[in-house]
N, C-alpha and C. Protein backbone atom coordinates (compact mmCIF):
# COMPACT_ATOMS: atom_id res chain seq x y z
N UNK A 1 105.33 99.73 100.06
CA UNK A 1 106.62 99.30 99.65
C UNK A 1 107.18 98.40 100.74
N UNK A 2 107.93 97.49 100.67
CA UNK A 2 108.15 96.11 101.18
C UNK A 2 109.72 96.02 100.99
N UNK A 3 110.38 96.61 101.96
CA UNK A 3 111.96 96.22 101.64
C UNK A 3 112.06 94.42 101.35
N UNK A 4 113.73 94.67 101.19
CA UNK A 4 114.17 93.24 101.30
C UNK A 4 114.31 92.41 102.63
N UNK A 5 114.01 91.33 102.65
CA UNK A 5 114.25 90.37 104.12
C UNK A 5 113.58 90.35 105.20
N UNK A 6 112.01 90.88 104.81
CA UNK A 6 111.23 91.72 105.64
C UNK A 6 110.63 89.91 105.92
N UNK A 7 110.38 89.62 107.16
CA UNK A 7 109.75 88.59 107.98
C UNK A 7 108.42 88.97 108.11
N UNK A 8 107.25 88.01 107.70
CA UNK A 8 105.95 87.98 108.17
C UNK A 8 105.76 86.48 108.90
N UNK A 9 105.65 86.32 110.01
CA UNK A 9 105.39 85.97 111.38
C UNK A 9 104.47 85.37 111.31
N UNK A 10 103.39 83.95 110.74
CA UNK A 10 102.03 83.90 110.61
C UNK A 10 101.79 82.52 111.97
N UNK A 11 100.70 82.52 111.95
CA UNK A 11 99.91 81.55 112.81
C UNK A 11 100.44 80.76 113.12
N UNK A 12 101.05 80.23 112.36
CA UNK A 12 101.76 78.64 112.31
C UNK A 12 102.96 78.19 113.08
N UNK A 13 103.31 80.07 113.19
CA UNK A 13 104.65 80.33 114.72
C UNK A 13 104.38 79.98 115.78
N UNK A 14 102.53 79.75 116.32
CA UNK A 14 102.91 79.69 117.53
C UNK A 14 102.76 78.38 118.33
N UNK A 15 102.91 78.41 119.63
CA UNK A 15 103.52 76.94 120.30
C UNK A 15 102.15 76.86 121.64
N UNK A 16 102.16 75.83 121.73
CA UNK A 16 100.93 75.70 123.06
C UNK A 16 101.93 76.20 124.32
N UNK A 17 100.93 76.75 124.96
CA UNK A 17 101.96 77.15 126.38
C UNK A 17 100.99 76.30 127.66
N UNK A 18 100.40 75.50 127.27
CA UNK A 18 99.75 74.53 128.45
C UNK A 18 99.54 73.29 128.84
N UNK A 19 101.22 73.01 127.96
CA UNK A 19 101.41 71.85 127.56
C UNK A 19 102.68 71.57 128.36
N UNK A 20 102.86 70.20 128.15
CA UNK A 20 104.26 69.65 128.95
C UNK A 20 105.49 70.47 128.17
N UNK A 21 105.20 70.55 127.25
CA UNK A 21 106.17 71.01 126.04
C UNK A 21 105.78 72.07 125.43
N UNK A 22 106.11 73.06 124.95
CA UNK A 22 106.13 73.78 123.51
C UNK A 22 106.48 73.85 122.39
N UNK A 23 107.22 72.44 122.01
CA UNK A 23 107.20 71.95 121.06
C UNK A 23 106.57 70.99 120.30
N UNK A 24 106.12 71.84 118.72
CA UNK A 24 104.58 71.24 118.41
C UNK A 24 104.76 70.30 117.36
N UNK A 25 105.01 69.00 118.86
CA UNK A 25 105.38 67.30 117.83
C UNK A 25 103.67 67.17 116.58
N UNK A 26 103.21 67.64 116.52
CA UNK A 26 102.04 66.86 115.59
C UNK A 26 102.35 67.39 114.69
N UNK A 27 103.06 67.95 114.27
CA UNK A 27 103.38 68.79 113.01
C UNK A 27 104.33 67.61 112.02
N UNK A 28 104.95 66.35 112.59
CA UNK A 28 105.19 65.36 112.42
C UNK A 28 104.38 64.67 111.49
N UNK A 29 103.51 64.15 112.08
CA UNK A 29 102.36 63.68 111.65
C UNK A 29 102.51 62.00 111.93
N UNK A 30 102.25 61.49 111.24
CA UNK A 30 102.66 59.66 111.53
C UNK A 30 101.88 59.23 112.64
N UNK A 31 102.79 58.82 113.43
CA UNK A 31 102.79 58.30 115.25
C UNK A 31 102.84 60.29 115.80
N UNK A 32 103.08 60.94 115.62
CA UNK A 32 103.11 62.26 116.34
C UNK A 32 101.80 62.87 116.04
N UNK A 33 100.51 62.65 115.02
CA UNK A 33 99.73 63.20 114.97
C UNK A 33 98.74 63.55 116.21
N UNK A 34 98.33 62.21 117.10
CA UNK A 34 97.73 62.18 117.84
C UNK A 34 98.26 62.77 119.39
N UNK A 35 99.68 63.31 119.44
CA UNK A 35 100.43 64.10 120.43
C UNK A 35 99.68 64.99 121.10
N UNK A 36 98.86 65.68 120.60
CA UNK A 36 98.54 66.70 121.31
C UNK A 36 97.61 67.04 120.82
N UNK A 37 96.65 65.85 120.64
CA UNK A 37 94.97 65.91 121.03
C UNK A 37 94.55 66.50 122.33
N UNK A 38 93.25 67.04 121.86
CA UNK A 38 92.28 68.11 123.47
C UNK A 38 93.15 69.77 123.25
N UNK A 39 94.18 69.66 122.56
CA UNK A 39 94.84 71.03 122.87
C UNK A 39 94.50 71.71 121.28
N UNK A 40 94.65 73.24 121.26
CA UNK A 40 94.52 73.76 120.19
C UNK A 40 95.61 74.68 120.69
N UNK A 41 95.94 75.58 119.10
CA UNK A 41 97.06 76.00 119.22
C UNK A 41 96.88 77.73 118.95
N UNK A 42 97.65 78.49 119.83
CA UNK A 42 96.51 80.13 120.17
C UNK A 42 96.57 80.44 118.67
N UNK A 43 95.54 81.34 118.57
CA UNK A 43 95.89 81.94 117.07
C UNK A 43 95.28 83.27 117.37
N UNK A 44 97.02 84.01 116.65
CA UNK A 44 96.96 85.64 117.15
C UNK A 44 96.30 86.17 116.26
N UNK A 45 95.40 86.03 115.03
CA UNK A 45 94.45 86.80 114.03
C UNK A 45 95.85 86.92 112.95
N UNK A 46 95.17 87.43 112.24
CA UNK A 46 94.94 87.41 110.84
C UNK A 46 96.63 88.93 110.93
N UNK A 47 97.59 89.38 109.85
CA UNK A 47 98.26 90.57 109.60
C UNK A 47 97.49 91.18 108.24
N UNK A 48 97.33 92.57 108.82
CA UNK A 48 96.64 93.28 107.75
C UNK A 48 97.57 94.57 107.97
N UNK A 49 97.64 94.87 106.76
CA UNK A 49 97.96 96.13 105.60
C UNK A 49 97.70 96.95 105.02
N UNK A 50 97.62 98.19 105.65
CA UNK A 50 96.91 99.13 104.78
C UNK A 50 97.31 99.49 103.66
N UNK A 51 96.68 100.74 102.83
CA UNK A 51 97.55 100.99 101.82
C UNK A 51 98.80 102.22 102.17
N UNK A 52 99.75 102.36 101.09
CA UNK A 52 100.55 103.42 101.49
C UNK A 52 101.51 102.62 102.15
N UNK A 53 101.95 102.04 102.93
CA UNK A 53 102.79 101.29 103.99
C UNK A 53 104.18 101.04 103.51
N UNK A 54 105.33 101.92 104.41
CA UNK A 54 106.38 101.66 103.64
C UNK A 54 106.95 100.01 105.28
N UNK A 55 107.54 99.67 104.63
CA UNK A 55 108.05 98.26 105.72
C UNK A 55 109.60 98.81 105.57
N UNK A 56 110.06 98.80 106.31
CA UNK A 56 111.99 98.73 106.12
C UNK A 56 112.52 97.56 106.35
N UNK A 57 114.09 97.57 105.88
CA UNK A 57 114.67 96.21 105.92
C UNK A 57 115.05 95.77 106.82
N UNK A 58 114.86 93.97 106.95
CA UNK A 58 114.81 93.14 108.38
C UNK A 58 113.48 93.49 108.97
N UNK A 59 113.02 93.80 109.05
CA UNK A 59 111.42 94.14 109.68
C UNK A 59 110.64 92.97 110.14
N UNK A 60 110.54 92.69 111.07
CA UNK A 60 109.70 91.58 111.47
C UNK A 60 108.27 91.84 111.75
N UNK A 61 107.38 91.22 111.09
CA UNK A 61 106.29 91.80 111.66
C UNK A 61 105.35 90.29 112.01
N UNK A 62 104.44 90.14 113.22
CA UNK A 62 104.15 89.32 113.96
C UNK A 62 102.23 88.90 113.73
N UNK A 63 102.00 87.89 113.52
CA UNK A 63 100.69 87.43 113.87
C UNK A 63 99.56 88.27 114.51
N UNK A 64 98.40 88.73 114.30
CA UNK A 64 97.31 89.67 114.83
C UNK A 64 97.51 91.17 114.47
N UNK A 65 98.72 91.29 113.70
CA UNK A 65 98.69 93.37 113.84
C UNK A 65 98.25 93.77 112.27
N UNK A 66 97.93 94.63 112.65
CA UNK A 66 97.41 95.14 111.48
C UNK A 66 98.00 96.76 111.59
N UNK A 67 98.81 97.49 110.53
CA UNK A 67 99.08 98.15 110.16
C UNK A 67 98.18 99.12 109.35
N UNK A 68 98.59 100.43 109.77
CA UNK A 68 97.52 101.28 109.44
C UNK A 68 97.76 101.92 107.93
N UNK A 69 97.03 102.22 107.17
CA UNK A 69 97.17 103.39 105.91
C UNK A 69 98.37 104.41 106.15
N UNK A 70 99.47 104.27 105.53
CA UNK A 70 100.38 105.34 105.62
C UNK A 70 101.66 105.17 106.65
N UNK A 71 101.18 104.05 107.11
CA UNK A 71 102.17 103.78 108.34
C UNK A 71 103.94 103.28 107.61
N UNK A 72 104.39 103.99 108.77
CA UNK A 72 106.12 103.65 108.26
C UNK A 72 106.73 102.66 109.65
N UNK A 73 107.16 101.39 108.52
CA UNK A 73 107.77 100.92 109.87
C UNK A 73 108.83 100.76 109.64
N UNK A 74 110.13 101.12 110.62
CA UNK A 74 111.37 101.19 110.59
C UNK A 74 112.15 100.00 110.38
N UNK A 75 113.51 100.19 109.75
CA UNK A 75 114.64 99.12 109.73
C UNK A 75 114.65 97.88 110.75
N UNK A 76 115.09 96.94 110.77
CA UNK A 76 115.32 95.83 111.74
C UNK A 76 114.29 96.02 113.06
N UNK A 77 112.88 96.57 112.77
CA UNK A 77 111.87 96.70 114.00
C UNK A 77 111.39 95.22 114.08
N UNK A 78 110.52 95.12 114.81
CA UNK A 78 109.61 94.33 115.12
C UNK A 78 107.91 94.54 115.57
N UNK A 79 107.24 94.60 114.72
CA UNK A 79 105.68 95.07 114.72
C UNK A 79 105.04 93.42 115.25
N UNK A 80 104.90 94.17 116.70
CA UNK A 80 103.63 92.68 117.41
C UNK A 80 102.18 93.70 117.76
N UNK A 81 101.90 92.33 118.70
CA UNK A 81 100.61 93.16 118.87
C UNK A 81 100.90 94.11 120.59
N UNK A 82 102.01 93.89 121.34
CA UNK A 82 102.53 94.23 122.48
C UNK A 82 102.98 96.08 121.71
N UNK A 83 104.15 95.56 120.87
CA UNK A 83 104.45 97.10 120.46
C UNK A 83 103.35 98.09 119.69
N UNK A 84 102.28 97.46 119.45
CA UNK A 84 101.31 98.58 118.73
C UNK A 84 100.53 98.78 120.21
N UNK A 85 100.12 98.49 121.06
CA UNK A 85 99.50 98.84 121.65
C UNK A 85 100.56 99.72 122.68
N UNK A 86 101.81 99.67 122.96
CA UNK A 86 102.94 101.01 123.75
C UNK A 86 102.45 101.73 122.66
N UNK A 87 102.41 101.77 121.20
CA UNK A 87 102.71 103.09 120.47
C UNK A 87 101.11 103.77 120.58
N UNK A 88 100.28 103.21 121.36
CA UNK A 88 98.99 103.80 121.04
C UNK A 88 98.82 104.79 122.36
N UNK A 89 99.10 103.74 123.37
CA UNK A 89 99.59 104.39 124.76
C UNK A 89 100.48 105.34 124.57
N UNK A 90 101.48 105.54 123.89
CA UNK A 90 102.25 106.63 123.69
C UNK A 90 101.85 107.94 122.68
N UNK A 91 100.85 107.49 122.23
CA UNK A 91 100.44 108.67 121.19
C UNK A 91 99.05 108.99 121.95
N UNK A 92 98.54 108.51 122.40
CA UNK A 92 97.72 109.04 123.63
C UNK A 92 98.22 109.95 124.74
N UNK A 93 99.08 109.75 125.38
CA UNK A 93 100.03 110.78 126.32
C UNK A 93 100.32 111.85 125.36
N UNK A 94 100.67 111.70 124.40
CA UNK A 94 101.21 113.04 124.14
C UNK A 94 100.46 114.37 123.42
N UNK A 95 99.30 113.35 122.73
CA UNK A 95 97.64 114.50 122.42
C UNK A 95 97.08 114.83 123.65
N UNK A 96 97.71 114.30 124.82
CA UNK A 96 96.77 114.35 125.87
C UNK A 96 97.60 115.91 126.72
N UNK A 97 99.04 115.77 126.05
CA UNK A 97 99.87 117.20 126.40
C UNK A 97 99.75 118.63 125.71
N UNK A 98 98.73 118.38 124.68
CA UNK A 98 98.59 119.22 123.65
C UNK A 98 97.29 119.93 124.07
């Protein structure tokens, strides 16, 4: 289930960071196509979905994560690939208290 206003985040978000700029003039095209030849632009993988998955509203979810079977993600969150890996680290500590 997929609230309303829920943001998916894809590839196309992101910006070169080894560049004079991070803003990605070839997207222009014309005279801007050839801007930022030799450079490629990172690409965080693919967002995948399991089944079951409830999303809540405003939910942002980001380039490379993949969501598990059954997973609930909360109101106005933000699912990257930074916050799945704290929640893995964090669910590791705490089987590790058990």
């Amino acid at each position: 289930m997929i609230a309303s206003d829920v943001k998916f985040i894809m590839n196309g978000a992101n910006h070169l960071t080894d560049a004079i700029t991070t803003y990605p003039f070839a997207i222009f095209g014309h005279a801007w196509k050839d801007a930022m030849n030799g450079k490629t632009y990172p690409n965080k993988g693919d967002i995948n979905i399991g089944n079951d998955v409830w999303i809540g509203y405003n939910a942002t979810i980001m380039g490379g994560v993949t969501i598990g079977d059954g997973a609930i993600i909360g109101t106005n969150s933000t699912e990257g690939i930074l916050q799945q890996k704290l929640k893995k680290d964090l669910i590791k500590k705490l089987l590790k208290n058990f």
